[in-house]
N, C-alpha and C. Protein backbone atom coordinates (compact mmCIF):
# COMPACT_ATOMS: atom_id res chain seq x y z
N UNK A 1 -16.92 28.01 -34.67
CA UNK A 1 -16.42 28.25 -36.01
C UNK A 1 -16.88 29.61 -36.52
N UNK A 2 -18.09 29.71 -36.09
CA UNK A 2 -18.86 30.59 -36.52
C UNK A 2 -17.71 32.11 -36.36
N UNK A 3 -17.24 32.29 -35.50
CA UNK A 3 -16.90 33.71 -34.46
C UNK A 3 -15.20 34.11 -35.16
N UNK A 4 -14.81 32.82 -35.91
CA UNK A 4 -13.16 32.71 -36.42
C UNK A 4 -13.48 33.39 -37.94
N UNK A 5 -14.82 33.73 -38.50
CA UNK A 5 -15.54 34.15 -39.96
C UNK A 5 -15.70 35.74 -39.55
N UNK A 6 -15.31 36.62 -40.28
CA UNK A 6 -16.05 37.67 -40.34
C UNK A 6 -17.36 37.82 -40.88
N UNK A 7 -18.13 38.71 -40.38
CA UNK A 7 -19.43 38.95 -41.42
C UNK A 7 -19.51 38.82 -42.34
N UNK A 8 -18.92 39.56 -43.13
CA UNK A 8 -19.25 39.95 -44.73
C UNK A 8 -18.80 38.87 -45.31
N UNK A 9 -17.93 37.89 -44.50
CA UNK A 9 -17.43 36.94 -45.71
C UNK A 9 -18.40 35.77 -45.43
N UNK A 10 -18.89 35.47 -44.60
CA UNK A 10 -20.73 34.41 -44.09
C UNK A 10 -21.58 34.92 -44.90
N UNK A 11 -21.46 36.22 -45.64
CA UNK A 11 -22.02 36.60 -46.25
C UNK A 11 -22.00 36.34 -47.96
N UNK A 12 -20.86 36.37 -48.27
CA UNK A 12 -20.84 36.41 -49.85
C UNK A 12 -19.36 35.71 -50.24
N UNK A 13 -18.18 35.83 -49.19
CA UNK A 13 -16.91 35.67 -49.86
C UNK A 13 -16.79 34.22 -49.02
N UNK A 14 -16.61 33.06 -49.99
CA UNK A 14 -16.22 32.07 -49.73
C UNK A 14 -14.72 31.51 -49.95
N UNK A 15 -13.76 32.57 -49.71
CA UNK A 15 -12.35 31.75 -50.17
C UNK A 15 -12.30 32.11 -48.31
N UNK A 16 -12.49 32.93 -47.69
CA UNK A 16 -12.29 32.68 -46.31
C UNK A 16 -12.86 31.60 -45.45
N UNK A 17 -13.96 31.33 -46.01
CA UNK A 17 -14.52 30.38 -45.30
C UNK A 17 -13.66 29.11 -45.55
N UNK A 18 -13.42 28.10 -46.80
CA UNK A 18 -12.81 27.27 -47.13
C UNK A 18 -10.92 27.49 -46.60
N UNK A 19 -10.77 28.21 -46.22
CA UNK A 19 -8.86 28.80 -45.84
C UNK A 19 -9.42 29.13 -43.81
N UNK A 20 -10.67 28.95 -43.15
CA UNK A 20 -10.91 28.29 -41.96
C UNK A 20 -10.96 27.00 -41.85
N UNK A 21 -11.85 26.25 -43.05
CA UNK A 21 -12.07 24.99 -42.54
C UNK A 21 -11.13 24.11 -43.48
N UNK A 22 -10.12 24.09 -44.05
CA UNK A 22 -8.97 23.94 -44.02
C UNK A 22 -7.71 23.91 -42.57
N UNK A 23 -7.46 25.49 -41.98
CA UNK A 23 -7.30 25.14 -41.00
C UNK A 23 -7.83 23.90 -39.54
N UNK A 24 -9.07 24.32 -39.51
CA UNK A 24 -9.29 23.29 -38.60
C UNK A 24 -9.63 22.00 -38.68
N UNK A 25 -9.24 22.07 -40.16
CA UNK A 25 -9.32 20.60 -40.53
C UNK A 25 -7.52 19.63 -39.92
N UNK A 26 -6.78 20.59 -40.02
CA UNK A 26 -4.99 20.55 -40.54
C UNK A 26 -5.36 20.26 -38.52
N UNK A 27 -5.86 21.03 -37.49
CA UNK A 27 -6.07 21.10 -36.41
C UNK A 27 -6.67 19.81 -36.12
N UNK A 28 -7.74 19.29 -36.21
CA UNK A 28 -7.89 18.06 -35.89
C UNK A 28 -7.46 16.73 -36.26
N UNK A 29 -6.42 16.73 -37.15
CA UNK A 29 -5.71 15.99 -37.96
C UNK A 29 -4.34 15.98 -37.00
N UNK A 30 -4.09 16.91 -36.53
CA UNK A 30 -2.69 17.39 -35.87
C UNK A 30 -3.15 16.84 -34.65
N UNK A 31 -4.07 16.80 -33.54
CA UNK A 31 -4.67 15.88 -32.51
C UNK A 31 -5.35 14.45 -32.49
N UNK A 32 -5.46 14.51 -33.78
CA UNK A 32 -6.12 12.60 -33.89
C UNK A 32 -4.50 12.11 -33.62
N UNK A 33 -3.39 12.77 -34.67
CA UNK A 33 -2.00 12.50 -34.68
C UNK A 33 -1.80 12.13 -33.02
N UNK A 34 -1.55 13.54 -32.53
CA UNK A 34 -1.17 13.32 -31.03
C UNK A 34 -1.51 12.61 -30.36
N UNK A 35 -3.09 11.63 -30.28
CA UNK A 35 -3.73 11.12 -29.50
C UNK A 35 -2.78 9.68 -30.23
N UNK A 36 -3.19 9.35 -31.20
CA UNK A 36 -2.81 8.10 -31.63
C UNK A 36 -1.39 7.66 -30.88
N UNK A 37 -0.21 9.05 -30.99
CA UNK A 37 0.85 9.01 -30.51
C UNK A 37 0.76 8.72 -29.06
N UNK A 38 -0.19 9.63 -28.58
CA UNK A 38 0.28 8.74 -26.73
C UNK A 38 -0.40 7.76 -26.32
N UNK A 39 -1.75 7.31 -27.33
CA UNK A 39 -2.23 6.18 -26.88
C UNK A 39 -0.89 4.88 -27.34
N UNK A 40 -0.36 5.62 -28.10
CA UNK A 40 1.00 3.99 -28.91
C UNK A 40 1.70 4.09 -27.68
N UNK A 41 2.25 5.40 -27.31
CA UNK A 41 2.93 5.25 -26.17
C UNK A 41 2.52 4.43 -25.29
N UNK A 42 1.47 4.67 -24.49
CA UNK A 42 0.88 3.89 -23.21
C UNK A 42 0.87 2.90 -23.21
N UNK A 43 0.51 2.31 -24.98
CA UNK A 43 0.37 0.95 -25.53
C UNK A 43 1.81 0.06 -24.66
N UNK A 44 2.50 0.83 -25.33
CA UNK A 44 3.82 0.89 -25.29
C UNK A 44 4.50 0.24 -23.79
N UNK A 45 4.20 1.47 -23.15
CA UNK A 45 4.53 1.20 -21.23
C UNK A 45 3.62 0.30 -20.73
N UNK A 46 2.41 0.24 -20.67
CA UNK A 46 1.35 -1.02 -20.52
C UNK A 46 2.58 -2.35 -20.77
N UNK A 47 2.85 -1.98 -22.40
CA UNK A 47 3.39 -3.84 -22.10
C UNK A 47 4.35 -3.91 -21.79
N UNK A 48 5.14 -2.69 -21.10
CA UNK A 48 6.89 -2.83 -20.74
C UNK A 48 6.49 -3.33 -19.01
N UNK A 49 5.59 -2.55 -18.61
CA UNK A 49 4.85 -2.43 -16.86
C UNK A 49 4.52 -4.37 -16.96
N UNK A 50 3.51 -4.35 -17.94
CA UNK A 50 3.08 -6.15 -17.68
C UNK A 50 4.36 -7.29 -17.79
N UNK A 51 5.76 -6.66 -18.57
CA UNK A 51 6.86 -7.53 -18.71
C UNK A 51 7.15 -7.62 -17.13
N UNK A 52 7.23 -6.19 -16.64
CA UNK A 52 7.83 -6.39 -15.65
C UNK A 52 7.21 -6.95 -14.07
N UNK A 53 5.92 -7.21 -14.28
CA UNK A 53 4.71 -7.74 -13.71
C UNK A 53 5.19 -9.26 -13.60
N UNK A 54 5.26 -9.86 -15.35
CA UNK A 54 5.49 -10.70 -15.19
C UNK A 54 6.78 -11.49 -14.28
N UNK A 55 7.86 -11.06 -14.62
CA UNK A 55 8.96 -11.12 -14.03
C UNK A 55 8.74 -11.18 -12.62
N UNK A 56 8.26 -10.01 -12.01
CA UNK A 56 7.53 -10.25 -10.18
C UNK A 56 7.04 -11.30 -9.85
N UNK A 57 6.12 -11.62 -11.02
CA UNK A 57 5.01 -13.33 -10.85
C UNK A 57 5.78 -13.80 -10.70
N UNK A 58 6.86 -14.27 -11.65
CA UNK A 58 7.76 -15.90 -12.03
C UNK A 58 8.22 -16.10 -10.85
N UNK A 59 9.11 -14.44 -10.00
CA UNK A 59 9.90 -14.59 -9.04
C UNK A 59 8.99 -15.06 -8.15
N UNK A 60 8.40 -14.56 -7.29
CA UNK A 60 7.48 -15.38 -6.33
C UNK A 60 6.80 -16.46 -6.83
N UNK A 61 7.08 -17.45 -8.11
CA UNK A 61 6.52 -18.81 -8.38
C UNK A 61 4.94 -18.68 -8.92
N UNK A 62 4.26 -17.94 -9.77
CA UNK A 62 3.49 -17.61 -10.56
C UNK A 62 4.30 -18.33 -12.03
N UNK A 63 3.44 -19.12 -12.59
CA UNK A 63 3.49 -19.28 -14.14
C UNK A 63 2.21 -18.95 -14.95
N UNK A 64 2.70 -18.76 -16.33
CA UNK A 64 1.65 -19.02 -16.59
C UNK A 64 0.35 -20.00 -17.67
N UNK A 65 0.67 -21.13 -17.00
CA UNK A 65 -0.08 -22.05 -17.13
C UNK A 65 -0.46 -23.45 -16.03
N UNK A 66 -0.43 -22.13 -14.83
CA UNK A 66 -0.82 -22.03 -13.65
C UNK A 66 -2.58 -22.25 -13.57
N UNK A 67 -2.77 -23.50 -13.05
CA UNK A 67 -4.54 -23.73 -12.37
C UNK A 67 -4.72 -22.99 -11.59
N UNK A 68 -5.97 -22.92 -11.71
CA UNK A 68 -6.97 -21.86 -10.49
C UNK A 68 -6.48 -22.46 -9.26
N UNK A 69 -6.70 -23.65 -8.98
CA UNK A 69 -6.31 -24.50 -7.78
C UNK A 69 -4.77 -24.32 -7.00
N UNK A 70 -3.77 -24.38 -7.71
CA UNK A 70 -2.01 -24.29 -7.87
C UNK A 70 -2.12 -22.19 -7.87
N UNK A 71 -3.13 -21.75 -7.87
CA UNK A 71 -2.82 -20.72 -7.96
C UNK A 71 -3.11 -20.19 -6.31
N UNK A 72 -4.40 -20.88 -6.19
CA UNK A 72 -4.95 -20.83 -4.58
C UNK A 72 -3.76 -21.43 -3.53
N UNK A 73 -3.40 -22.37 -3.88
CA UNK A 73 -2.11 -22.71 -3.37
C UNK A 73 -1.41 -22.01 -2.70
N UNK A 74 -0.81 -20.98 -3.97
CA UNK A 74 0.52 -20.47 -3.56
C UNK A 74 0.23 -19.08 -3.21
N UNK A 75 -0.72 -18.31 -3.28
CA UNK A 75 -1.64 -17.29 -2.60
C UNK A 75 -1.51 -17.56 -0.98
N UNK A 76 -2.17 -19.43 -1.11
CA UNK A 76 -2.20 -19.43 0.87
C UNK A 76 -0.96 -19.28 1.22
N UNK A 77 0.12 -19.96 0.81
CA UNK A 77 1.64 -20.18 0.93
C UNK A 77 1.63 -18.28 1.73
N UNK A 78 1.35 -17.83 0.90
CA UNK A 78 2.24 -16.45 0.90
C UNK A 78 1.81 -15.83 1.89
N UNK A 79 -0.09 -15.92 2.05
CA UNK A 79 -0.79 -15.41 2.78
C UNK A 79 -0.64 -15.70 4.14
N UNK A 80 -0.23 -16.82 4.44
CA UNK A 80 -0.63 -17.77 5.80
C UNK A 80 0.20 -16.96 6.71
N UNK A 81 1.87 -16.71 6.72
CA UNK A 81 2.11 -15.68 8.00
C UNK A 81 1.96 -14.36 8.51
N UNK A 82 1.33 -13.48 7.44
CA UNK A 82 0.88 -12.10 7.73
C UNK A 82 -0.83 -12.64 8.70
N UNK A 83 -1.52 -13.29 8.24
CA UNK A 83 -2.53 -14.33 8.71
C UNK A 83 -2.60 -14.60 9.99
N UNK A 84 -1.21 -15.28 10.44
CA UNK A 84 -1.20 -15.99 11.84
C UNK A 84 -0.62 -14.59 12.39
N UNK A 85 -0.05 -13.70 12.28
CA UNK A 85 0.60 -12.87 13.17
C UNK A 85 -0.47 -11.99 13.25
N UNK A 86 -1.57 -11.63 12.77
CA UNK A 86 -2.92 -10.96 13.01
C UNK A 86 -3.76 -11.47 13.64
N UNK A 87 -3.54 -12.97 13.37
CA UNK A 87 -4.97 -13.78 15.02
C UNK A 87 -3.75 -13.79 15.82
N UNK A 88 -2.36 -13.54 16.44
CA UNK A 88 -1.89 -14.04 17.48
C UNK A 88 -1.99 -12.62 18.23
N UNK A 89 -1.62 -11.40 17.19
CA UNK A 89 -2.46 -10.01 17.97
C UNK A 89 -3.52 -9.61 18.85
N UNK A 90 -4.53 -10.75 17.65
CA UNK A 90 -6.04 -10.52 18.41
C UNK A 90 -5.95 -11.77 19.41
N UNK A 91 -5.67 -12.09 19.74
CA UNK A 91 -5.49 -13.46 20.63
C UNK A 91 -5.12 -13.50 21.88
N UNK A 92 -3.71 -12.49 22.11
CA UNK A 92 -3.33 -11.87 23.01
C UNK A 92 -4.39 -11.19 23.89
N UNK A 93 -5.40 -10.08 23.02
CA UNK A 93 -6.36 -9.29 24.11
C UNK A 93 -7.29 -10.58 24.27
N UNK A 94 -8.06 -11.17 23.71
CA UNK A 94 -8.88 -12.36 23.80
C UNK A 94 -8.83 -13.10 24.81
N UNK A 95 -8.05 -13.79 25.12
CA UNK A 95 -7.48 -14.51 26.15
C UNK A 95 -6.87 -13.75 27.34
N UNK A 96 -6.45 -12.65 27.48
CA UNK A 96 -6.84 -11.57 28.91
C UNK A 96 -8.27 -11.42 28.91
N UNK A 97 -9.05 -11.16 28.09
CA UNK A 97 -10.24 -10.98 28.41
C UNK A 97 -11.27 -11.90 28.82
N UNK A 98 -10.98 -13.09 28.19
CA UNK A 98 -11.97 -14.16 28.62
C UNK A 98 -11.58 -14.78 29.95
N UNK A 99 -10.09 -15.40 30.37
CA UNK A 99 -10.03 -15.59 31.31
C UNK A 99 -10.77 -14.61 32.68
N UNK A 100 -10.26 -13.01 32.73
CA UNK A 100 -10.97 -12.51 33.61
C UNK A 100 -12.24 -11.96 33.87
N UNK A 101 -12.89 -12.02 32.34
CA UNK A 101 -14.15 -12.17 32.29
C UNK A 101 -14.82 -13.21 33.19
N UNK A 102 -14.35 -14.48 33.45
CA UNK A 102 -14.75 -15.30 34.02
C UNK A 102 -14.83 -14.98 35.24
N UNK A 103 -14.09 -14.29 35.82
CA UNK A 103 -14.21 -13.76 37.12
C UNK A 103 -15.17 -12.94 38.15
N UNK A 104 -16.15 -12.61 37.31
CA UNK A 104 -17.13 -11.68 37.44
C UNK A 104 -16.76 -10.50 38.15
N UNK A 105 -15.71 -9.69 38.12
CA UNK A 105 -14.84 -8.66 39.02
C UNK A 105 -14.84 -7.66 37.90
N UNK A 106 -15.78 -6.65 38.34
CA UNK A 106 -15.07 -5.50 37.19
C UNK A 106 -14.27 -4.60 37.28
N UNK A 107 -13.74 -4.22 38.49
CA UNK A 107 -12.30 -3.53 38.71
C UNK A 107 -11.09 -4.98 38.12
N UNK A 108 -11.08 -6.32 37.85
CA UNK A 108 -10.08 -6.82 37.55
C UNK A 108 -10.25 -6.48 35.59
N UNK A 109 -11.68 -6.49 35.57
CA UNK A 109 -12.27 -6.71 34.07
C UNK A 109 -11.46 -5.14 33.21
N UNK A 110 -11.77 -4.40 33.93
CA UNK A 110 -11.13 -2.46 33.75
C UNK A 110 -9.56 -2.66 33.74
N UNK A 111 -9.29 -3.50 34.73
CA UNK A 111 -7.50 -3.26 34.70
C UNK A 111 -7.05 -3.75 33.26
N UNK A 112 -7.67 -5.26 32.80
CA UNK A 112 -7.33 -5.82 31.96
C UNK A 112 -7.58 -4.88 30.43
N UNK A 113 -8.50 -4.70 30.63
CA UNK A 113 -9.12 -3.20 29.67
C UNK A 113 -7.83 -2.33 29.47
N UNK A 114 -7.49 -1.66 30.52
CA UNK A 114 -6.22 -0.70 30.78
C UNK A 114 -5.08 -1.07 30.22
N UNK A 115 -4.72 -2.68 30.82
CA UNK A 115 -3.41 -3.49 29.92
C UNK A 115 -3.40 -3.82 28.72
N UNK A 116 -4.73 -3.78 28.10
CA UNK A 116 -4.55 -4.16 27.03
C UNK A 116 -4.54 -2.68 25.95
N UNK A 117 -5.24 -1.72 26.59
CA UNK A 117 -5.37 -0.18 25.72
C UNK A 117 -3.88 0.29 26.17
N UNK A 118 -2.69 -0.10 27.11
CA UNK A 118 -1.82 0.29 27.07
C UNK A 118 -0.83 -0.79 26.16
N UNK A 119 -0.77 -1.80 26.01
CA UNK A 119 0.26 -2.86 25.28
C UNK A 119 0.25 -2.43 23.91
N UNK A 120 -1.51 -2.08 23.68
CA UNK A 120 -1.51 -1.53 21.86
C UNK A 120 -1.05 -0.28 21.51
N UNK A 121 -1.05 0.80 22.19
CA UNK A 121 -0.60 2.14 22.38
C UNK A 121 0.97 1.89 22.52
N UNK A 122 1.91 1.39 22.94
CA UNK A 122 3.09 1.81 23.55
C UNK A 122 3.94 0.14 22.98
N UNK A 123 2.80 -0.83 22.43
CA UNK A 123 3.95 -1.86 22.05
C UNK A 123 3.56 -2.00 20.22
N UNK A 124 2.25 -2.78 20.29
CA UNK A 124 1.25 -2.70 18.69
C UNK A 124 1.58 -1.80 17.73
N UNK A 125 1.33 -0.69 18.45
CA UNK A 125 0.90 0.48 17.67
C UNK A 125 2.48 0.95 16.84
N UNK A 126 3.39 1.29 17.91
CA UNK A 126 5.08 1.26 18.09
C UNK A 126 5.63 0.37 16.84
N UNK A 127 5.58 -0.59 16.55
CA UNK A 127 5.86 -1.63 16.07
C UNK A 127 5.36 -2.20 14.89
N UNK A 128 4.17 -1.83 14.56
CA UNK A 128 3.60 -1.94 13.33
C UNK A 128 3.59 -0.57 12.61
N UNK A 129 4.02 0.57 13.26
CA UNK A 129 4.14 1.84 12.49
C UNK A 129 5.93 1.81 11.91
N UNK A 130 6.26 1.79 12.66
CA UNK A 130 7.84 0.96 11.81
C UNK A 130 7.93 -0.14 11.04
N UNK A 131 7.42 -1.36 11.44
CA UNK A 131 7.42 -2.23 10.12
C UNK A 131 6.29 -1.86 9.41
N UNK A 132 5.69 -0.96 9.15
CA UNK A 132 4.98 -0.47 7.81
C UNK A 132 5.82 0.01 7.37
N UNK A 133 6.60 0.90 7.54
CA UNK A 133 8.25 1.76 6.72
C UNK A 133 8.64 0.31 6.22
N UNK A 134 9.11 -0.28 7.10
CA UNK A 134 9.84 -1.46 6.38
C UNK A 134 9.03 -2.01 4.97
N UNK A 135 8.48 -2.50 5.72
CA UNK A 135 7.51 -3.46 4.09
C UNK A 135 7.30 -2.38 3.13
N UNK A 136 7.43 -1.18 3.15
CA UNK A 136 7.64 -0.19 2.36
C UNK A 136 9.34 -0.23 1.26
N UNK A 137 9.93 -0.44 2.12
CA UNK A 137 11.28 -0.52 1.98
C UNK A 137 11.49 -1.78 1.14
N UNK A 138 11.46 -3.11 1.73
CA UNK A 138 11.19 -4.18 1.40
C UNK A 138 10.93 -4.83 0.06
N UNK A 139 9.37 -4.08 -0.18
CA UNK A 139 8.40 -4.30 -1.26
C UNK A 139 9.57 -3.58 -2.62
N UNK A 140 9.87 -2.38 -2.10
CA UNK A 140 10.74 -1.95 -3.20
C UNK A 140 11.65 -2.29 -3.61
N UNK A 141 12.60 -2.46 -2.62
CA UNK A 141 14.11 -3.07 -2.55
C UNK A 141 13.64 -5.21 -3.59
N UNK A 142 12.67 -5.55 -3.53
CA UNK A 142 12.16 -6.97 -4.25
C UNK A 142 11.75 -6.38 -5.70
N UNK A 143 11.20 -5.87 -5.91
CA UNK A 143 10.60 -5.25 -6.74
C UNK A 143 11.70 -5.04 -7.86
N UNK A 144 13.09 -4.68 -7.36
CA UNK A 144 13.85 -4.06 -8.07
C UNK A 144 14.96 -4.84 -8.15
N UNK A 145 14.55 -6.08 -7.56
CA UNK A 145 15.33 -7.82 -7.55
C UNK A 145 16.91 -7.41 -6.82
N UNK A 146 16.81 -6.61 -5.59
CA UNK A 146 17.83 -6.22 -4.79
C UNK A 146 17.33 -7.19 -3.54
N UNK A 147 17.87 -8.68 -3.27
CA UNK A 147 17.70 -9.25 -2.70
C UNK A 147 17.92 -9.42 -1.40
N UNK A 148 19.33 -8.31 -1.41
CA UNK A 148 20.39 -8.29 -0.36
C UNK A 148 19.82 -7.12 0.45
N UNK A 149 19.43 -5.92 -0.09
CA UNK A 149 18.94 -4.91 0.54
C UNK A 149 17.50 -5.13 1.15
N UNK A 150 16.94 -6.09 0.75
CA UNK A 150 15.59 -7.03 1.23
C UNK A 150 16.37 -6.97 2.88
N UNK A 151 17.66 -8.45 3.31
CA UNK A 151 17.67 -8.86 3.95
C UNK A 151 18.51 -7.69 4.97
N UNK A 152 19.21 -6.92 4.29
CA UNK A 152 19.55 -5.33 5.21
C UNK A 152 18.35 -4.57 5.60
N UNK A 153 17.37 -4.48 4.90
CA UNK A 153 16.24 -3.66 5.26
C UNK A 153 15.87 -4.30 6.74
N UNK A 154 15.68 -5.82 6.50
CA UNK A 154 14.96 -6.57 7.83
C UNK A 154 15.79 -6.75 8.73
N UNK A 155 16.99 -6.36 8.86
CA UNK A 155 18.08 -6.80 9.88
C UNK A 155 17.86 -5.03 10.87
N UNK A 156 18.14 -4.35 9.83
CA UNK A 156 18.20 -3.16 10.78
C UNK A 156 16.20 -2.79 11.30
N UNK A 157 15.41 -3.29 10.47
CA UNK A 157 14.11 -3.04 11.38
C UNK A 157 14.59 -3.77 12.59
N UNK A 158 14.93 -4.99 12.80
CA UNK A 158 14.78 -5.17 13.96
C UNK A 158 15.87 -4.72 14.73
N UNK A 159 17.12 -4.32 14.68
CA UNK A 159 17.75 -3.43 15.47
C UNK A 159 16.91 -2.08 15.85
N UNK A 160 16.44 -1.16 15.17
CA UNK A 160 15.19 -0.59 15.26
C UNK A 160 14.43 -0.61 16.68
N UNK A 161 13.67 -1.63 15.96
CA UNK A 161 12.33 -2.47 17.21
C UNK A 161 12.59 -2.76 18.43
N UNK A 162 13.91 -3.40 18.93
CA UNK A 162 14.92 -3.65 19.82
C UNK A 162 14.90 -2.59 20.51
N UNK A 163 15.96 -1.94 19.82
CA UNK A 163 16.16 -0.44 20.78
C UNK A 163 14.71 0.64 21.18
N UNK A 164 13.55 0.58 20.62
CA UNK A 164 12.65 0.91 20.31
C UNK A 164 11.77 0.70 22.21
N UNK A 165 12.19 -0.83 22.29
CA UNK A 165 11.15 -1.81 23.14
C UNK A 165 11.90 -1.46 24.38
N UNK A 166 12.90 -1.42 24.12
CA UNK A 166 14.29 -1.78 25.59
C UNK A 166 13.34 -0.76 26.38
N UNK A 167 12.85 0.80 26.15
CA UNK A 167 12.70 1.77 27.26
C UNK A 167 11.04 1.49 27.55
N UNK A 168 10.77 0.92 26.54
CA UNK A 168 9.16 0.65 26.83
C UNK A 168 9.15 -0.37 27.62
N UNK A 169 10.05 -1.60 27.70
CA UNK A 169 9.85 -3.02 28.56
C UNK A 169 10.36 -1.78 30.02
N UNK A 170 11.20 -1.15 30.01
CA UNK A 170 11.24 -0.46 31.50
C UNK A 170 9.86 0.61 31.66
N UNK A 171 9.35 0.85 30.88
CA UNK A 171 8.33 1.79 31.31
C UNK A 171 7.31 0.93 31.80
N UNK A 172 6.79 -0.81 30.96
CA UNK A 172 6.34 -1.68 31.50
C UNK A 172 6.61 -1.98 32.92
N UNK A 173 7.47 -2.30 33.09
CA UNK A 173 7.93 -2.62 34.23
C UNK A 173 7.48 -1.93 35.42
N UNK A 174 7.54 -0.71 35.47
CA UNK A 174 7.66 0.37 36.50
C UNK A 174 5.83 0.98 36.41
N UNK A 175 5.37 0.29 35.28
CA UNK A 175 3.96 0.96 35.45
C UNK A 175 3.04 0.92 36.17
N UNK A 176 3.06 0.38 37.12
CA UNK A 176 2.03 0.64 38.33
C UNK A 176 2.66 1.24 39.32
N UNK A 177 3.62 1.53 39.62
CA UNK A 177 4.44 3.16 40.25
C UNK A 177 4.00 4.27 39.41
N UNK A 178 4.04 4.34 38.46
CA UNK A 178 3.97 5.57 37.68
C UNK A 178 2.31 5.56 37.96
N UNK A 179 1.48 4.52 37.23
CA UNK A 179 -0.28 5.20 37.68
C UNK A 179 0.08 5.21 38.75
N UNK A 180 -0.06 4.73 39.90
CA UNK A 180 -0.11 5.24 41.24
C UNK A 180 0.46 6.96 41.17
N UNK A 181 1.49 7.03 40.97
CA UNK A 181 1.66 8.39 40.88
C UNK A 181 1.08 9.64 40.19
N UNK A 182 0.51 8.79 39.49
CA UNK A 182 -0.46 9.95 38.49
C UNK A 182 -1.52 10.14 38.88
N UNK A 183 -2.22 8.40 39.65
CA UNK A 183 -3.63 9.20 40.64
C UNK A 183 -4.54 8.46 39.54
């Protein structure tokens, strides 16, 4: 405040001083304004965002006067096949491994090692990097209660995935010609 005063008037002339703090009075009055204004706003979108929150809930079967219990419920409901298709992932290497674990052979123990660092590389990896696009797609296309473009989104992932696999099931196929050839 100090630096917006000339000298001489800090000194003796007080109509400048009162015609500053006037101004910055009119100045912080003009920003309490603005603030109030975009906090109403936000107020505002907050409860347009939670309408439309709600609406998401109802659709996937959320109410609300919904129990903790009925709520756990329908959480597992939803949860349970992203769930099973993540232990049948890990399940797959598990069960190559334990069976030939049993074997006490570690050139069979390494191959299995090999099949399984190649299935996740060239099938896993392949396949969950495209249906991440999807559930991308998906999530939005629901979101925006386009039900139909839901079930177009999932029709062409798996045309996708299909054509995707066809050259990899032949690269499978042929892969112990090819290491052999590589040495």
């Amino acid at each position: 405040m100090a630096k917006d005063i000339p000298m001489e008037d800090m000194m003796g002339g007080g109509d400048h001083q009162i015609n500053v703090l006037r101004t910055s009075d009119r100045k912080m009055k003009t920003s309490r304004t603005d603030t109030e204004a975009q906090q109403t706003t936000a107020g505002r979108r907050s409860e347009r965002d939670s309408e439309t929150l709600d609406d998401d809930a109802k659709a996937v079967g959320f109410s609300e006067n919904m129990t903790t219990l009925q709520c756990f419920w329908l959480v597992t409901k939803i949860a349970t096949p992203p769930i099973l298709g993540m232990l049948v992932y890990i399940l797959v290497q598990l069960v190559n491994t334990y069976f030939i674990g049993n074997k006490n052979d570690p050139v069979l123990l390494g191959g299995v090692g090999m099949g399984n660092m190649l299935i996740n590389v060239l099938c896993f990896a392949v396949t969950q990097g495209l249906n991440g696009a999807l559930e991308t797609l998906v999530s939005s296309a629901f979101g925006q209660k386009q039900y139909q473009s839901c079930g177009v989104f999932l029709n062409r992932g798996k045309v996708v995935n299909t054509i995707l696999m066809v050259p990899l099931t032949i690269l499978f196929l042929f892969s112990e010609k090819i290491l052999i050839a590589v040495d």
